[in-house]
PDB file of N, CA and C in Angstrom:
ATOM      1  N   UNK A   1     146.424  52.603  55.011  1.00  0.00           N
ATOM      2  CA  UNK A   1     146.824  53.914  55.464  1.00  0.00           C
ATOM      3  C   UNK A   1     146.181  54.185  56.828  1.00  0.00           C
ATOM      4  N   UNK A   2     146.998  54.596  57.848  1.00  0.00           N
ATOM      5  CA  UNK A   2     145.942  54.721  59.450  1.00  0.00           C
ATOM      6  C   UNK A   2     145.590  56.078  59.149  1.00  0.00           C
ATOM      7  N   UNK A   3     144.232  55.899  60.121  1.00  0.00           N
ATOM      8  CA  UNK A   3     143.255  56.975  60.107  1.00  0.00           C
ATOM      9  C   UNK A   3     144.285  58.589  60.788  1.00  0.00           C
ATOM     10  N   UNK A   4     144.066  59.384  60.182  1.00  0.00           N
ATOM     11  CA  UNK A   4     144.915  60.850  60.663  1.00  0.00           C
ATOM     12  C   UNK A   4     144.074  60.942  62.022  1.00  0.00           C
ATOM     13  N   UNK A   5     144.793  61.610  62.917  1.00  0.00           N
ATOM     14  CA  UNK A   5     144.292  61.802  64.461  1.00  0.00           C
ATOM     15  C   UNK A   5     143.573  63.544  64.225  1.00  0.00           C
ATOM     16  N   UNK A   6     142.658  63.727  65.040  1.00  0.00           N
ATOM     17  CA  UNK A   6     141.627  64.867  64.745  1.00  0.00           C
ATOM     18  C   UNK A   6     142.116  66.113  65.041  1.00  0.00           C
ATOM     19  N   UNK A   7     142.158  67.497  64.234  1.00  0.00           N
ATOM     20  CA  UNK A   7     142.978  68.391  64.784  1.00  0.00           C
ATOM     21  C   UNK A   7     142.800  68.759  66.033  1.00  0.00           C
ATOM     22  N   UNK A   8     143.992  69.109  67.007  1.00  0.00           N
ATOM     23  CA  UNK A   8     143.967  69.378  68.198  1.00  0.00           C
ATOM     24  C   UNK A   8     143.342  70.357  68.429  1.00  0.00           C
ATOM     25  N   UNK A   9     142.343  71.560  67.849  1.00  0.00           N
ATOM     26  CA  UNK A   9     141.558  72.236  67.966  1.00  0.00           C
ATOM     27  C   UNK A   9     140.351  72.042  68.286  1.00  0.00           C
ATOM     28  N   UNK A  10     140.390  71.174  67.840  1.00  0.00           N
ATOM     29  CA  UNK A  10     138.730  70.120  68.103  1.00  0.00           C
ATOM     30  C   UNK A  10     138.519  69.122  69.293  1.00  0.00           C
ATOM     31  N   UNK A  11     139.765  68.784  69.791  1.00  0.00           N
ATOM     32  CA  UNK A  11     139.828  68.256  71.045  1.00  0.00           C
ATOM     33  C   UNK A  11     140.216  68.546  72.118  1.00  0.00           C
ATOM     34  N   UNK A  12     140.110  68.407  73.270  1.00  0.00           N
ATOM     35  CA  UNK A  12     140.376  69.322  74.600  1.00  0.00           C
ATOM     36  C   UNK A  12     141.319  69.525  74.865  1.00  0.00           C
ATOM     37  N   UNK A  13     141.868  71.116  74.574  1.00  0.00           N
ATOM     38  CA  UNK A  13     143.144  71.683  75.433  1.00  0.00           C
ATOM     39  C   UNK A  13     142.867  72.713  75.833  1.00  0.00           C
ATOM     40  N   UNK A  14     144.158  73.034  77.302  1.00  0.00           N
ATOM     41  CA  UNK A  14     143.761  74.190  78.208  1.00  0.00           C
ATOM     42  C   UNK A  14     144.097  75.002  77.388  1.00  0.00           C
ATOM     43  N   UNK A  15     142.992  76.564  77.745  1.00  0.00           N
ATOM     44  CA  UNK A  15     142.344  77.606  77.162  1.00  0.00           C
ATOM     45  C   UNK A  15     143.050  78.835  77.929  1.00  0.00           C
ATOM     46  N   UNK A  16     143.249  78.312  79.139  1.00  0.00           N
ATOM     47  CA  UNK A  16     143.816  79.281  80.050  1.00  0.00           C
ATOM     48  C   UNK A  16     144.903  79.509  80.812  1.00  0.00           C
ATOM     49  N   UNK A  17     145.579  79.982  81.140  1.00  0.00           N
ATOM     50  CA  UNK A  17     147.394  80.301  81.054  1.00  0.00           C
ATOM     51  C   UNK A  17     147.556  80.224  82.419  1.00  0.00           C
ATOM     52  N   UNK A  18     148.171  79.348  83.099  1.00  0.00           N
ATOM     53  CA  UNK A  18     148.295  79.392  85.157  1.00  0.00           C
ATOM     54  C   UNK A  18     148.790  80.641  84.747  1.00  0.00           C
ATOM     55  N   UNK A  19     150.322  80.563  83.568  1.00  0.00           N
ATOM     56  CA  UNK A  19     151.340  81.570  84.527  1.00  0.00           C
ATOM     57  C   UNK A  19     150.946  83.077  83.785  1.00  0.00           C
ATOM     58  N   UNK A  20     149.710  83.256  82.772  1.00  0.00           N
ATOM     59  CA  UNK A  20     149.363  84.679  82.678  1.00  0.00           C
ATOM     60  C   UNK A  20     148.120  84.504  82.526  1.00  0.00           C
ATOM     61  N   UNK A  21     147.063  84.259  83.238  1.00  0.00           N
ATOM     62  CA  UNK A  21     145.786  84.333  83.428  1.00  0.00           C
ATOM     63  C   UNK A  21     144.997  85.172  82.642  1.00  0.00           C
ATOM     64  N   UNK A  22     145.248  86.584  82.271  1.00  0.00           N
ATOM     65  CA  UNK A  22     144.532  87.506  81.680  1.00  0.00           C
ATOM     66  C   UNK A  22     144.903  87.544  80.162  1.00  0.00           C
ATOM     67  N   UNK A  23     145.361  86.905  79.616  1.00  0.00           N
ATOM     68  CA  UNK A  23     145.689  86.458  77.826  1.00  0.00           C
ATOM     69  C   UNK A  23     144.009  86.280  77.219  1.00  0.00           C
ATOM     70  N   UNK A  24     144.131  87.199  76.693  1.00  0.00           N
ATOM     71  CA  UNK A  24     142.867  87.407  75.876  1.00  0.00           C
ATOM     72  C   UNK A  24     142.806  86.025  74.480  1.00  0.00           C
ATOM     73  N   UNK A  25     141.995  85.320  74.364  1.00  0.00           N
ATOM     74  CA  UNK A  25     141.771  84.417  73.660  1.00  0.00           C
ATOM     75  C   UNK A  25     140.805  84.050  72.708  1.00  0.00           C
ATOM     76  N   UNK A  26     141.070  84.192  71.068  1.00  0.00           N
ATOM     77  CA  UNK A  26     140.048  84.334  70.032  1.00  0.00           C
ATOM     78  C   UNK A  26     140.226  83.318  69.268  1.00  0.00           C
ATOM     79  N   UNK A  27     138.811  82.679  68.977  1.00  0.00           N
ATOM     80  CA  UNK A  27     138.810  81.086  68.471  1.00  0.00           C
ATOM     81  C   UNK A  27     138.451  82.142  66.892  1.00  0.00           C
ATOM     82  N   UNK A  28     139.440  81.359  66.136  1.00  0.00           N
ATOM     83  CA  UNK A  28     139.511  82.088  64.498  1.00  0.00           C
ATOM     84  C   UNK A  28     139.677  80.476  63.709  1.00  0.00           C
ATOM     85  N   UNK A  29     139.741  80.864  62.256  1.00  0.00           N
ATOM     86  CA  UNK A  29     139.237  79.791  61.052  1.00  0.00           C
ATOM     87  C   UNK A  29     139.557  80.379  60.021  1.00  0.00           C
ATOM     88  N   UNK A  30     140.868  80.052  59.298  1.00  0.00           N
ATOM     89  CA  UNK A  30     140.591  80.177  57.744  1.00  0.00           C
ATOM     90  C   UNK A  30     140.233  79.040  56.974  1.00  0.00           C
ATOM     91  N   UNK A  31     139.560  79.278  55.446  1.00  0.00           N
ATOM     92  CA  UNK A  31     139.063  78.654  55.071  1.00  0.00           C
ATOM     93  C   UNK A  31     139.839  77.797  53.886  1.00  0.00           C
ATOM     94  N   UNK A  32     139.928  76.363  53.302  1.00  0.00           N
ATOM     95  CA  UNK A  32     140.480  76.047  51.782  1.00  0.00           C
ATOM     96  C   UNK A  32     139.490  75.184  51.380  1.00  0.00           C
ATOM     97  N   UNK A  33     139.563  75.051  49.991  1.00  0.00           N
ATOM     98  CA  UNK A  33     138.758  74.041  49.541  1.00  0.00           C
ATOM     99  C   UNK A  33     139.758  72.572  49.517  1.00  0.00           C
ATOM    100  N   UNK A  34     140.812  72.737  49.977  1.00  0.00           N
ATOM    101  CA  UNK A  34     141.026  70.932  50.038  1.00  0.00           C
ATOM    102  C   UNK A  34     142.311  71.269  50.679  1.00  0.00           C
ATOM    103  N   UNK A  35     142.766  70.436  50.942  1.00  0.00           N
ATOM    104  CA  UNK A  35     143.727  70.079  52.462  1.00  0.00           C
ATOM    105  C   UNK A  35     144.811  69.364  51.789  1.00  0.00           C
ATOM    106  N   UNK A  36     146.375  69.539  51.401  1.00  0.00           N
ATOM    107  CA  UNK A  36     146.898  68.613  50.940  1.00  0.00           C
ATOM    108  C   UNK A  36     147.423  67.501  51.900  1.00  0.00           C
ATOM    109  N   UNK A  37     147.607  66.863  50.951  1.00  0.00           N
ATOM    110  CA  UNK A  37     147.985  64.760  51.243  1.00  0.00           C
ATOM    111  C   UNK A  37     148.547  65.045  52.550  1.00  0.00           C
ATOM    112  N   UNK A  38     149.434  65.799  52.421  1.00  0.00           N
ATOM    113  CA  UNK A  38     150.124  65.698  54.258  1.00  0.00           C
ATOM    114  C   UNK A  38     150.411  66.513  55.131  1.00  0.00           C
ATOM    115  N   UNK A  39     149.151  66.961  55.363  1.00  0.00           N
ATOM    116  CA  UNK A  39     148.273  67.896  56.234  1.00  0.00           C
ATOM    117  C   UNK A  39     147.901  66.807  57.084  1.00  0.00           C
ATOM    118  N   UNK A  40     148.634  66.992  58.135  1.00  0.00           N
ATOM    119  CA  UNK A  40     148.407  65.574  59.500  1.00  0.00           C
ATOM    120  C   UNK A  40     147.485  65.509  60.214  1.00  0.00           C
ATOM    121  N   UNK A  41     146.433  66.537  59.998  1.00  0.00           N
ATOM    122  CA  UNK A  41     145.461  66.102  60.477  1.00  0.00           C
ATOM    123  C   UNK A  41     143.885  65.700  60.336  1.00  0.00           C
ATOM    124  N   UNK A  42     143.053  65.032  60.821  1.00  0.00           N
ATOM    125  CA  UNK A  42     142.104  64.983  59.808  1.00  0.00           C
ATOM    126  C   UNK A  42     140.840  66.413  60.282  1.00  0.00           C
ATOM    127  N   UNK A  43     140.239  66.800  59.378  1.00  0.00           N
ATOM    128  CA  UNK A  43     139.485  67.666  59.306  1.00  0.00           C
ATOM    129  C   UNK A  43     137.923  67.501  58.146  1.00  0.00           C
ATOM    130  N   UNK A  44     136.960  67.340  58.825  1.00  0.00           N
ATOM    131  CA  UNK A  44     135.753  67.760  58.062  1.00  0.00           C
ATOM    132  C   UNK A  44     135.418  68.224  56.839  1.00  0.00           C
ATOM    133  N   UNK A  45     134.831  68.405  55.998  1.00  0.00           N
ATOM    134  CA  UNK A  45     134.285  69.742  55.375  1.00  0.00           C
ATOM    135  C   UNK A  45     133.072  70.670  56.226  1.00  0.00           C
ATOM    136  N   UNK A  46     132.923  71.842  55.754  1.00  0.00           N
ATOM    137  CA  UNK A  46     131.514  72.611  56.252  1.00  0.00           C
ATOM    138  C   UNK A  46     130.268  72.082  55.996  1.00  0.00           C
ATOM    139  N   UNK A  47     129.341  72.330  56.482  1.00  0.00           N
ATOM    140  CA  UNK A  47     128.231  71.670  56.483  1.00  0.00           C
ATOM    141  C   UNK A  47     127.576  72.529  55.082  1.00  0.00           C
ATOM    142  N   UNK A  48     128.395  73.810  54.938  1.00  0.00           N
ATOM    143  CA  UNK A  48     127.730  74.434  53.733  1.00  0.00           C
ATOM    144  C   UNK A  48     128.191  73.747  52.467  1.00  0.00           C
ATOM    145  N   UNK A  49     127.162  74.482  51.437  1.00  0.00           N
ATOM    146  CA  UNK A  49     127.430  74.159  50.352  1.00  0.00           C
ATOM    147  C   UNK A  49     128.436  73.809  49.654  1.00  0.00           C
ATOM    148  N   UNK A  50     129.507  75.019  50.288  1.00  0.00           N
ATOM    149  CA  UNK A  50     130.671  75.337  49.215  1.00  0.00           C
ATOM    150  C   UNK A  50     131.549  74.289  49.476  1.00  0.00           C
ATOM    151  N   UNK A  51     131.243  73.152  50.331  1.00  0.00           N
ATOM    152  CA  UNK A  51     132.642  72.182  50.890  1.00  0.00           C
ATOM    153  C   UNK A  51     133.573  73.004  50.963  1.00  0.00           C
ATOM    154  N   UNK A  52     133.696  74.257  51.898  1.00  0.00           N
ATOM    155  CA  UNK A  52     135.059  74.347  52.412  1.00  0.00           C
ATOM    156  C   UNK A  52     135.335  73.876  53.568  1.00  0.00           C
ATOM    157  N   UNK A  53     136.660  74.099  54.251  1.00  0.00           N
ATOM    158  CA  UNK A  53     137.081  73.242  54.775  1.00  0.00           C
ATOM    159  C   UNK A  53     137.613  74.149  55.753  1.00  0.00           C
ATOM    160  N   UNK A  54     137.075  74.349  57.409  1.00  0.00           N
ATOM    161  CA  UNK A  54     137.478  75.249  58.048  1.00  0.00           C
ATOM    162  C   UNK A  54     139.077  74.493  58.421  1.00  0.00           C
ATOM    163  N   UNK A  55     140.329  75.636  58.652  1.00  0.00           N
ATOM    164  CA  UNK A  55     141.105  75.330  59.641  1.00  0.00           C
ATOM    165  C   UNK A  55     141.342  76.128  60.554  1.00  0.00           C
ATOM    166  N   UNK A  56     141.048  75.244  61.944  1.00  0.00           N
ATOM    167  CA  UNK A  56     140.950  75.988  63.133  1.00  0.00           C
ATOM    168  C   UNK A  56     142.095  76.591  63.819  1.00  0.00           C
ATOM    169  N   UNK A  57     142.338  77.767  64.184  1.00  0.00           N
ATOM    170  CA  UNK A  57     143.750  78.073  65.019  1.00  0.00           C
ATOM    171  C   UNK A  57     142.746  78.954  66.524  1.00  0.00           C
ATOM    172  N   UNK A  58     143.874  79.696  67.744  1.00  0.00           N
ATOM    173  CA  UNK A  58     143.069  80.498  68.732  1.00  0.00           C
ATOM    174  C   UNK A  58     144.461  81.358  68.051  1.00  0.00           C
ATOM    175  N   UNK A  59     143.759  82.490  68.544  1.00  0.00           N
ATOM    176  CA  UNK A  59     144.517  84.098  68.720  1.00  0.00           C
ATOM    177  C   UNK A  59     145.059  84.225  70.018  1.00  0.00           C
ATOM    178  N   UNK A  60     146.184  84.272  70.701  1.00  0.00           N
ATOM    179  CA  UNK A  60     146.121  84.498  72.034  1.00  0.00           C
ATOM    180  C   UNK A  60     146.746  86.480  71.690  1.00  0.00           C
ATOM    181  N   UNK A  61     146.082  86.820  73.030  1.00  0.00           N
ATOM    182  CA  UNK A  61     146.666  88.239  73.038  1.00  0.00           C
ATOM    183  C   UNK A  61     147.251  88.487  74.563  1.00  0.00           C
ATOM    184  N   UNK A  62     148.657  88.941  74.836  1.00  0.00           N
ATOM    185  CA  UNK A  62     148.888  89.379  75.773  1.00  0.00           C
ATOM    186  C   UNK A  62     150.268  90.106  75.997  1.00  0.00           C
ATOM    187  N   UNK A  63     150.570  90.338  77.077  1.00  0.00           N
ATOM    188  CA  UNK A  63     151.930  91.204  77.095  1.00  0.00           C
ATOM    189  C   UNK A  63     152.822  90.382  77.756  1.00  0.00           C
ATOM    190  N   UNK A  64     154.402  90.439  76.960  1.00  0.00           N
ATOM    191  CA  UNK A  64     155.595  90.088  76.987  1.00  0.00           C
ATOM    192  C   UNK A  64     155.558  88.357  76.545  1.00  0.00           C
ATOM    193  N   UNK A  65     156.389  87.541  76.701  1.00  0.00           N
ATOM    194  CA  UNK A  65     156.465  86.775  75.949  1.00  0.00           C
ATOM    195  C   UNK A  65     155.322  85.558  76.201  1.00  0.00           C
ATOM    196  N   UNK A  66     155.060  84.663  75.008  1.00  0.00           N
ATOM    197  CA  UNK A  66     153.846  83.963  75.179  1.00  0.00           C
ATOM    198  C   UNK A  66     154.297  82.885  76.077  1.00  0.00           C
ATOM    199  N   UNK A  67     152.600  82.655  76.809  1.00  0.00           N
ATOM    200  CA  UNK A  67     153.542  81.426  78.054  1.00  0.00           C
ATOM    201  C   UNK A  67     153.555  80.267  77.409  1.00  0.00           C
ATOM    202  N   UNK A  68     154.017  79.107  78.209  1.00  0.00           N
ATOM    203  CA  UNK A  68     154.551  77.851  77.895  1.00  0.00           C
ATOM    204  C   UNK A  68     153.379  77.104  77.822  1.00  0.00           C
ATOM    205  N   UNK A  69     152.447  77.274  78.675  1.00  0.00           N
ATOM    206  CA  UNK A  69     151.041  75.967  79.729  1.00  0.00           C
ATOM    207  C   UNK A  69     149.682  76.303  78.442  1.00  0.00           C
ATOM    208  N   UNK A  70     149.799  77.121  77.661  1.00  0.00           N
ATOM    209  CA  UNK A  70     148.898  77.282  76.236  1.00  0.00           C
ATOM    210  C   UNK A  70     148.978  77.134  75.034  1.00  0.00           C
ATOM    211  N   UNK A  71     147.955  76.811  73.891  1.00  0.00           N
ATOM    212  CA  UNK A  71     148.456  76.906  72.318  1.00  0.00           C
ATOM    213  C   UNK A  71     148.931  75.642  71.896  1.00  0.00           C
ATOM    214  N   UNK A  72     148.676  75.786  70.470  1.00  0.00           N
ATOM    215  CA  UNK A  72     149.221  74.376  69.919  1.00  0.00           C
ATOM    216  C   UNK A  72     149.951  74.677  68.383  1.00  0.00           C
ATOM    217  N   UNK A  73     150.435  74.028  67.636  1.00  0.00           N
ATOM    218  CA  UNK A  73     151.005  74.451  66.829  1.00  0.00           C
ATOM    219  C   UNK A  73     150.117  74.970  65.710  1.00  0.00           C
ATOM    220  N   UNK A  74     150.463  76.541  65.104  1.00  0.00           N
ATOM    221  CA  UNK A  74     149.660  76.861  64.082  1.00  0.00           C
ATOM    222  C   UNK A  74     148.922  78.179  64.902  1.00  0.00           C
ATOM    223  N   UNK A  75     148.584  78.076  66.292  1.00  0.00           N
ATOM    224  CA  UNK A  75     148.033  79.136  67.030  1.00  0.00           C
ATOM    225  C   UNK A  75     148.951  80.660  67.074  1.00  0.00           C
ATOM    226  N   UNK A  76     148.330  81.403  66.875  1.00  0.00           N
ATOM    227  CA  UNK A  76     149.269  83.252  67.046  1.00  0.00           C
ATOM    228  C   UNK A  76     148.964  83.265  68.673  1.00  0.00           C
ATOM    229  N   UNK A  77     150.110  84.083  68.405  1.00  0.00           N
ATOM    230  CA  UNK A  77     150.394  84.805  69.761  1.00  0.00           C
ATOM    231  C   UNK A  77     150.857  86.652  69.587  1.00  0.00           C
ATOM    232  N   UNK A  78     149.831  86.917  70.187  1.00  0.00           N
ATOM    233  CA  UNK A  78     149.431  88.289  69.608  1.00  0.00           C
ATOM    234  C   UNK A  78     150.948  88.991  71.435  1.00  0.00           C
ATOM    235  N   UNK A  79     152.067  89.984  71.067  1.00  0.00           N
ATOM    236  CA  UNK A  79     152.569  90.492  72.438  1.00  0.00           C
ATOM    237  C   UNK A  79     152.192  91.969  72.469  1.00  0.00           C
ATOM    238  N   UNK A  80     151.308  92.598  73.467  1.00  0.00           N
ATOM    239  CA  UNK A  80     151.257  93.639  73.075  1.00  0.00           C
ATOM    240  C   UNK A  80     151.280  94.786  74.330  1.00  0.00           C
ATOM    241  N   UNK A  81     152.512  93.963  74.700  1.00  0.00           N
ATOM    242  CA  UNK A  81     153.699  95.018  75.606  1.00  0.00           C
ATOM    243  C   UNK A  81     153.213  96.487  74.951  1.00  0.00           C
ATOM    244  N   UNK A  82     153.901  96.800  73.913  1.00  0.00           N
ATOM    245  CA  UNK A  82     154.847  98.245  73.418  1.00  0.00           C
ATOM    246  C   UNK A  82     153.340  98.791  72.956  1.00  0.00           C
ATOM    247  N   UNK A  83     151.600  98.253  73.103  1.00  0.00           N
ATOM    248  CA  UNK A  83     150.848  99.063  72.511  1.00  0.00           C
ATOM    249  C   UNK A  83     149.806  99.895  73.475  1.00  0.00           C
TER     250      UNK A  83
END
């Protein structure tokens, strides 16, 4: 079976938007105790006790539609034009 490639959260991608610069950006984590079979990527457990198992996403926040040059799959995109 080949080794799963490491979630793209954990490895370097741009953080910051050429074409909307001011997109507010929040590194978030929910938690499971186990990951099923084909969940493509590989992931850790916590160093705590409970072996859970963070999964990493970012929050982006900004107004009108989310840009193209950020985010990866699984990441929100917060639009908050109308607030």
């Amino acid at each position: 079976m080949a080794a799963k490639p490491h979630h793209p959260h954990i490895t370097a991608s741009p953080l910051i938007s050429v074409q909307q610069p001011h997109i507010v950006r929040h590194y978030r984590a929910f938690h499971v105790r186990e990951l099923p079979e084909d969940y493509p990527y590989h992931l850790e457990p916590s160093s705590e006790p409970s072996t859970k198992i963070d999964v990493p996403y970012y929050e982006f926040r900004g107004k009108g539609s989310p840009p193209t040059d950020i985010g990866k799959l699984g990441d929100l995109y917060l639009d908050l034009a109308d607030v």
